[in-house]
C-alpha atoms as a PDB file:
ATOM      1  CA  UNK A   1       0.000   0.000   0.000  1.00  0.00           C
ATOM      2  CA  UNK A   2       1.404   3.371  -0.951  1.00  0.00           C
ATOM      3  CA  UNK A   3       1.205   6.373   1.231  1.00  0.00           C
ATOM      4  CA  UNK A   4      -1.083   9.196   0.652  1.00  0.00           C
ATOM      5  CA  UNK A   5       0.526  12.728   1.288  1.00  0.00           C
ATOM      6  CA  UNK A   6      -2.294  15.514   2.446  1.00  0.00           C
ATOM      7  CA  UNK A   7      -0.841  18.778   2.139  1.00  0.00           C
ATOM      8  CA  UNK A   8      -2.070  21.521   4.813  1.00  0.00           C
ATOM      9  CA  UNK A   9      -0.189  24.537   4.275  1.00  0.00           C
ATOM     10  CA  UNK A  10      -2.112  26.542   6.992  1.00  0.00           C
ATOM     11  CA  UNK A  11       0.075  24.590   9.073  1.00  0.00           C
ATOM     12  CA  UNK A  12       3.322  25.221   8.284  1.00  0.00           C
ATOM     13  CA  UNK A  13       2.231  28.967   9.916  1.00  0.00           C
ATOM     14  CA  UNK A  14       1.566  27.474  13.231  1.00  0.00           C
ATOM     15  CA  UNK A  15       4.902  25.418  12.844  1.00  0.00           C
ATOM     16  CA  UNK A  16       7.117  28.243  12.699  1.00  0.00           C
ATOM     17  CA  UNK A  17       5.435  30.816  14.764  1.00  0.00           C
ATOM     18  CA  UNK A  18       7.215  31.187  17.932  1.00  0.00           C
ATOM     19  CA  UNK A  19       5.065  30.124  21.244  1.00  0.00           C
ATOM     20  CA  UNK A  20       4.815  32.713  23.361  1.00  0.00           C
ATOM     21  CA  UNK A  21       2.421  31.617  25.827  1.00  0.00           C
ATOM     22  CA  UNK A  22       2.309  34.333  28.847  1.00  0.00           C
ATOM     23  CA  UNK A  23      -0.263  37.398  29.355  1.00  0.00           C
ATOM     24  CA  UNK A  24      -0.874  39.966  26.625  1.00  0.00           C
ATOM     25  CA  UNK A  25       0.963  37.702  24.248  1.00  0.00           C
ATOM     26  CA  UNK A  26      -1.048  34.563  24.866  1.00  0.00           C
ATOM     27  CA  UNK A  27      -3.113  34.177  21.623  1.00  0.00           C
ATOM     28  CA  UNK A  28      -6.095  33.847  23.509  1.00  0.00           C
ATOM     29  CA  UNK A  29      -5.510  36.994  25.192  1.00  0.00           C
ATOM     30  CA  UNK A  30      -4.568  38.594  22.306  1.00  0.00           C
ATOM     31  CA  UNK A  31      -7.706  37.715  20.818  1.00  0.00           C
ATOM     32  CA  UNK A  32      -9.573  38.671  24.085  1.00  0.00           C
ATOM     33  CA  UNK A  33      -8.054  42.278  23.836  1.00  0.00           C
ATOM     34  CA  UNK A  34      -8.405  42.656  20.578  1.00  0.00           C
ATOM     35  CA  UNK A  35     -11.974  42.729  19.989  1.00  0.00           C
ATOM     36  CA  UNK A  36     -11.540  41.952  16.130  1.00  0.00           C
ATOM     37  CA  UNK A  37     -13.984  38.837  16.669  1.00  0.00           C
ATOM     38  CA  UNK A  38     -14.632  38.135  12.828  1.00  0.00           C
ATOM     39  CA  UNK A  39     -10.762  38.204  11.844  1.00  0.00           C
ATOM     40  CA  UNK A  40      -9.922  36.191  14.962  1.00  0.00           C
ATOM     41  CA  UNK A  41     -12.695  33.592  14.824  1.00  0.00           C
ATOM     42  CA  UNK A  42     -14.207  34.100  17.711  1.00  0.00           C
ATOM     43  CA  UNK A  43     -17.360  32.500  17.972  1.00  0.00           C
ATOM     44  CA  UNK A  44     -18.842  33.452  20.902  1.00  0.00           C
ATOM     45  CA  UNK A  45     -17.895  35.506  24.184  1.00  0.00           C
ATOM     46  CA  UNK A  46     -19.130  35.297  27.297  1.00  0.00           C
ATOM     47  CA  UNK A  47     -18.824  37.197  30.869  1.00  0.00           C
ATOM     48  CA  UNK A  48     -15.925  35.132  31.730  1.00  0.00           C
ATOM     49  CA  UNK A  49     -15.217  32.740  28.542  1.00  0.00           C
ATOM     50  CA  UNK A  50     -14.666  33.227  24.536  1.00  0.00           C
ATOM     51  CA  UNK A  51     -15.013  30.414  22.486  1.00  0.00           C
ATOM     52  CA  UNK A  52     -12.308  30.479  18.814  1.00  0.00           C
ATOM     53  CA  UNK A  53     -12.186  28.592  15.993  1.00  0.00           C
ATOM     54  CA  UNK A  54      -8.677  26.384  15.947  1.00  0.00           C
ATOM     55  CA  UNK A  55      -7.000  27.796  12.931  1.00  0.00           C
ATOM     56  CA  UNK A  56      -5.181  24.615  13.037  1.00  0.00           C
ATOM     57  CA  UNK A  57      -7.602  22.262  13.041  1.00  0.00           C
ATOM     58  CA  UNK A  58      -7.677  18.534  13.797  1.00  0.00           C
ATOM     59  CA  UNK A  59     -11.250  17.750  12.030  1.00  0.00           C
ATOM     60  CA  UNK A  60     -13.560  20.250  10.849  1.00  0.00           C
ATOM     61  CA  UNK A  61     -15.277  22.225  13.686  1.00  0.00           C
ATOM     62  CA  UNK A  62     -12.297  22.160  15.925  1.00  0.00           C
ATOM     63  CA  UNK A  63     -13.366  24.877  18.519  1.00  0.00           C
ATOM     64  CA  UNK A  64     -11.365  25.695  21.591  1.00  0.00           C
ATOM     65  CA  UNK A  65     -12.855  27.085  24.899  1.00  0.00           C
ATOM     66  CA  UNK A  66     -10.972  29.106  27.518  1.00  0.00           C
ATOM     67  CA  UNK A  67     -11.993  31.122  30.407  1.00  0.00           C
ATOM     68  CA  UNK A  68     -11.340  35.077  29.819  1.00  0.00           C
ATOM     69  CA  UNK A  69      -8.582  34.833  33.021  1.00  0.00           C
ATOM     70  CA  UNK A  70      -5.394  33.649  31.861  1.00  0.00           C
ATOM     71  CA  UNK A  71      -5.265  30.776  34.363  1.00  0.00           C
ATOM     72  CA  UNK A  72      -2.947  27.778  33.359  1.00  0.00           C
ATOM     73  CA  UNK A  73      -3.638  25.228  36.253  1.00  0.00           C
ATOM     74  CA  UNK A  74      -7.310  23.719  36.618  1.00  0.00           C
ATOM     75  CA  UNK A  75      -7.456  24.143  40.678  1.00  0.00           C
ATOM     76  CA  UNK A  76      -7.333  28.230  39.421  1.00  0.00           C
ATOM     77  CA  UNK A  77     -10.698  28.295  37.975  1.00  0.00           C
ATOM     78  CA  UNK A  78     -13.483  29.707  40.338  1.00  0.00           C
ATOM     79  CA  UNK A  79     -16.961  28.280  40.385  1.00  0.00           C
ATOM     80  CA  UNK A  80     -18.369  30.814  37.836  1.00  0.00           C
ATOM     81  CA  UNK A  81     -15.547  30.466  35.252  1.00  0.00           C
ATOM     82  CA  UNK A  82     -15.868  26.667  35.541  1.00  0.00           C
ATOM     83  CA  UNK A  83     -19.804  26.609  35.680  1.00  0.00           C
ATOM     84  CA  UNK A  84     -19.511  29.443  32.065  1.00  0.00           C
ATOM     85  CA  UNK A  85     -16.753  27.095  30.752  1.00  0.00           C
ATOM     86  CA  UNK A  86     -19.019  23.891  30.640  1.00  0.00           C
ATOM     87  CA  UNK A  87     -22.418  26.056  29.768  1.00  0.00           C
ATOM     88  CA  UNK A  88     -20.470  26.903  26.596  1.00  0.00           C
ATOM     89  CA  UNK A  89     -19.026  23.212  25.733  1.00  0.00           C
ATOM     90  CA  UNK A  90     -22.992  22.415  26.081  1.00  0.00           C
ATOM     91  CA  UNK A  91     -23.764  25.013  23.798  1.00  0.00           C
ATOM     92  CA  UNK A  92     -21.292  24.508  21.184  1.00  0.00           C
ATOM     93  CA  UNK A  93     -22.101  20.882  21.086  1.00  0.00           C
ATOM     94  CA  UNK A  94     -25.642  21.521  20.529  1.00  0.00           C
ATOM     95  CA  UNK A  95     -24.710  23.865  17.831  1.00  0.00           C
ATOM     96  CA  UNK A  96     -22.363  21.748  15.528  1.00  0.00           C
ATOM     97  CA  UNK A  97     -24.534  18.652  16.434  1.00  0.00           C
ATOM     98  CA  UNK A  98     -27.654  21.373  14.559  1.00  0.00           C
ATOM     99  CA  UNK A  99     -25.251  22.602  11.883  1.00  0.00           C
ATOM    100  CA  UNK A 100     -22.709  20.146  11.343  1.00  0.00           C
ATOM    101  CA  UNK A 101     -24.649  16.606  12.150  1.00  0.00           C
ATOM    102  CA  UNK A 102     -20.993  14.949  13.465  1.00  0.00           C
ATOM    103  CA  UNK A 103     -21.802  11.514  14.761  1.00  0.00           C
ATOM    104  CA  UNK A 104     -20.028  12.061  17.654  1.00  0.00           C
ATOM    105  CA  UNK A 105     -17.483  14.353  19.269  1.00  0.00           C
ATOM    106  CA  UNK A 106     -13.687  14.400  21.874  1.00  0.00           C
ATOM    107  CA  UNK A 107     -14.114  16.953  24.059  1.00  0.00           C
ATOM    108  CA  UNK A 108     -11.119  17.493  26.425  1.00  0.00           C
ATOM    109  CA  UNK A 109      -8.338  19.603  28.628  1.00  0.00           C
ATOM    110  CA  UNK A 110      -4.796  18.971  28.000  1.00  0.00           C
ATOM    111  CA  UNK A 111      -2.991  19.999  31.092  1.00  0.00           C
ATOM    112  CA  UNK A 112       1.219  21.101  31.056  1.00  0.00           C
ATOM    113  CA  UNK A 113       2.977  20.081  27.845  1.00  0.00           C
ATOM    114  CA  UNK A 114       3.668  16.531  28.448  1.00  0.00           C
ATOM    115  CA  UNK A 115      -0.199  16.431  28.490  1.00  0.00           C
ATOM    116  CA  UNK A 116      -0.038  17.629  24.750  1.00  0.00           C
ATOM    117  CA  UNK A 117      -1.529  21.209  25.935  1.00  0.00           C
ATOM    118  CA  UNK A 118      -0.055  23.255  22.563  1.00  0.00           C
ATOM    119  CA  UNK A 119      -0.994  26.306  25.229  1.00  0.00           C
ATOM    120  CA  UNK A 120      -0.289  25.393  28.564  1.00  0.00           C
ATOM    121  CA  UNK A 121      -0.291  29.117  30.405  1.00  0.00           C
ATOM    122  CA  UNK A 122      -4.326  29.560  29.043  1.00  0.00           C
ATOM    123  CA  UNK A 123      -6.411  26.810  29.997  1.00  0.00           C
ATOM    124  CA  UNK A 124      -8.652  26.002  26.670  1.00  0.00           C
ATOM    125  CA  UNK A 125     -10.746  22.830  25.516  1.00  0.00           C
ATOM    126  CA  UNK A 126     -10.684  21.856  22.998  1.00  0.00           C
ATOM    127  CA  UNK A 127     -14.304  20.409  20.907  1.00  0.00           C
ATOM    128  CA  UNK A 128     -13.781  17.951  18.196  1.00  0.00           C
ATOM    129  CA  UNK A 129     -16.662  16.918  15.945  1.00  0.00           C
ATOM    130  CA  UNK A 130     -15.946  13.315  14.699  1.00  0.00           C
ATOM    131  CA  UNK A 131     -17.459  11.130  11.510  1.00  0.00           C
ATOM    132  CA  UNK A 132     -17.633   7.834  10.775  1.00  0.00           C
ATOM    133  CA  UNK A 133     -13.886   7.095   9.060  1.00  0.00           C
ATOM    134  CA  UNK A 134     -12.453  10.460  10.076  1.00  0.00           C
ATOM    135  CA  UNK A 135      -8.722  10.185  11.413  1.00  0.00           C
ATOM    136  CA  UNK A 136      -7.268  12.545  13.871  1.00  0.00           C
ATOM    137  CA  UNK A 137      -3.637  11.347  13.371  1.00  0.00           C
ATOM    138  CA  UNK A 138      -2.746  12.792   9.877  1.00  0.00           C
ATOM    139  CA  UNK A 139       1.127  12.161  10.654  1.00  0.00           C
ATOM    140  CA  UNK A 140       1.081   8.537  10.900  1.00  0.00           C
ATOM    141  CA  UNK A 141      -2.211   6.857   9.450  1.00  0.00           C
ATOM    142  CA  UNK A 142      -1.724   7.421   4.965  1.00  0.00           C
ATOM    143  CA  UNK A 143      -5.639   6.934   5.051  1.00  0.00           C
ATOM    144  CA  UNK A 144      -6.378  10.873   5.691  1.00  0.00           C
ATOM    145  CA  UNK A 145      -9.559  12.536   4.942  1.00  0.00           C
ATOM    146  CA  UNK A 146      -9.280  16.451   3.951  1.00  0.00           C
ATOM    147  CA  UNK A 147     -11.057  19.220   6.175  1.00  0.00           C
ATOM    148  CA  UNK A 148     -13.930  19.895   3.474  1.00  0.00           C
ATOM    149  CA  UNK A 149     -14.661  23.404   4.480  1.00  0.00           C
ATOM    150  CA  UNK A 150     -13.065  26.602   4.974  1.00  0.00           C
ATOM    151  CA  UNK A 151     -12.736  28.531   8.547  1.00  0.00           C
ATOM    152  CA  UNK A 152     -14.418  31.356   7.536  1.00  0.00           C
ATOM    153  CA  UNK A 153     -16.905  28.786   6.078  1.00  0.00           C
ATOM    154  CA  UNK A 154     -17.704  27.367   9.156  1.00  0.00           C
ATOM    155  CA  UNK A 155     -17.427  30.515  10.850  1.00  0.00           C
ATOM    156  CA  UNK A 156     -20.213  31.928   9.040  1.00  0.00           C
ATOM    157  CA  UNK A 157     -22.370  28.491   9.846  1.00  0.00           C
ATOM    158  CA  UNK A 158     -21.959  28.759  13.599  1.00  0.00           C
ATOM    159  CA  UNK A 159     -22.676  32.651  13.880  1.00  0.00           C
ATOM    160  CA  UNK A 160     -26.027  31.962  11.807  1.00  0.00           C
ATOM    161  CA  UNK A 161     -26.793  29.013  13.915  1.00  0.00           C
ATOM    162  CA  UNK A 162     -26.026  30.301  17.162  1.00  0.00           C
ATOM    163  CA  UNK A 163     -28.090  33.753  16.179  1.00  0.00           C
ATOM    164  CA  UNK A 164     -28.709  36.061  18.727  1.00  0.00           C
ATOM    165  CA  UNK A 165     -27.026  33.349  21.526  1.00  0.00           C
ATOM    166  CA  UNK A 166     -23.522  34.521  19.953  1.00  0.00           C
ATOM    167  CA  UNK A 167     -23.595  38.076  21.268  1.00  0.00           C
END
């Protein structure tokens, strides 16, 4: 069986962008500052969480979660960021599962980089729709699928389907 190569470009950005991951420069913070919500792909914001499209996506969909504090360590959340954080995984579910009809999703928190976290000083989940034959480890399975639709795409599809629960 020969290989198939997938070429993904977009990531070759996110591959040699340095990693700075503390305060203002955090790219979650820099996002949260910012207020530019339609070039950043922010989806949604919240009193104490904002919810981004991954630019680097593992599967289409691929949203990421954090609380507005930039809090690394999971014992630093308080009751109300934690309670907003999993009101919005709830949410977001419910919305690709209305726009996006995934048969299923991986939710999760990586924690420290040994955990995988790509971000360790910003706690963020991360929400990944999944389909029946999708892969999620492009580097070493040659069966790969390609991400069939754009970010701004998507983008688009979430802030109509979310309507006025987006603001």
């Amino acid at each position: 069986m020969s290989q198939e190569i997938l070429w993904a470009p977009w990531r070759l950005q996110y591959i040699k962008e340095p990693k700075d991951e503390s305060g203002p420069d955090c790219f979650l913070c820099r996002y949260i500052a910012e207020q530019n919500d339609a070039e950043n792909l922010v989806v949604t914001r919240g009193p104490r969480t904002i919810t981004v499209l991954n630019r680097y996506p593992y599967n289409n969909g691929h949203l990421l979660i954090a609380p507005l504090a930039h809090k690394g360590d999971f014992g630093q959340l308080d009751d109300e960021e934690m309670l907003e954080c999993m009101q919005v995984l709830q949410q977001m579910t419910s919305a690709m599962q209305q726009s996006l009809s995934p048969q299923g999703f991986n939710i999760g928190l990586n924690l420290g980089h040994v955990a995988g976290a790509g971000l360790p000083g910003h706690l963020h989940w991360h929400i990944v729709p999944r389909w029946s034959g999708d892969t999620n480890f492009m580097t070493v399975i040659s069966d790969t699928t390609v991400i069939p639709q754009s970010l701004h795409a998507l983008y688009d599809l979430l802030k109509e389907t979310l309507g006025d629960e987006a603001k």
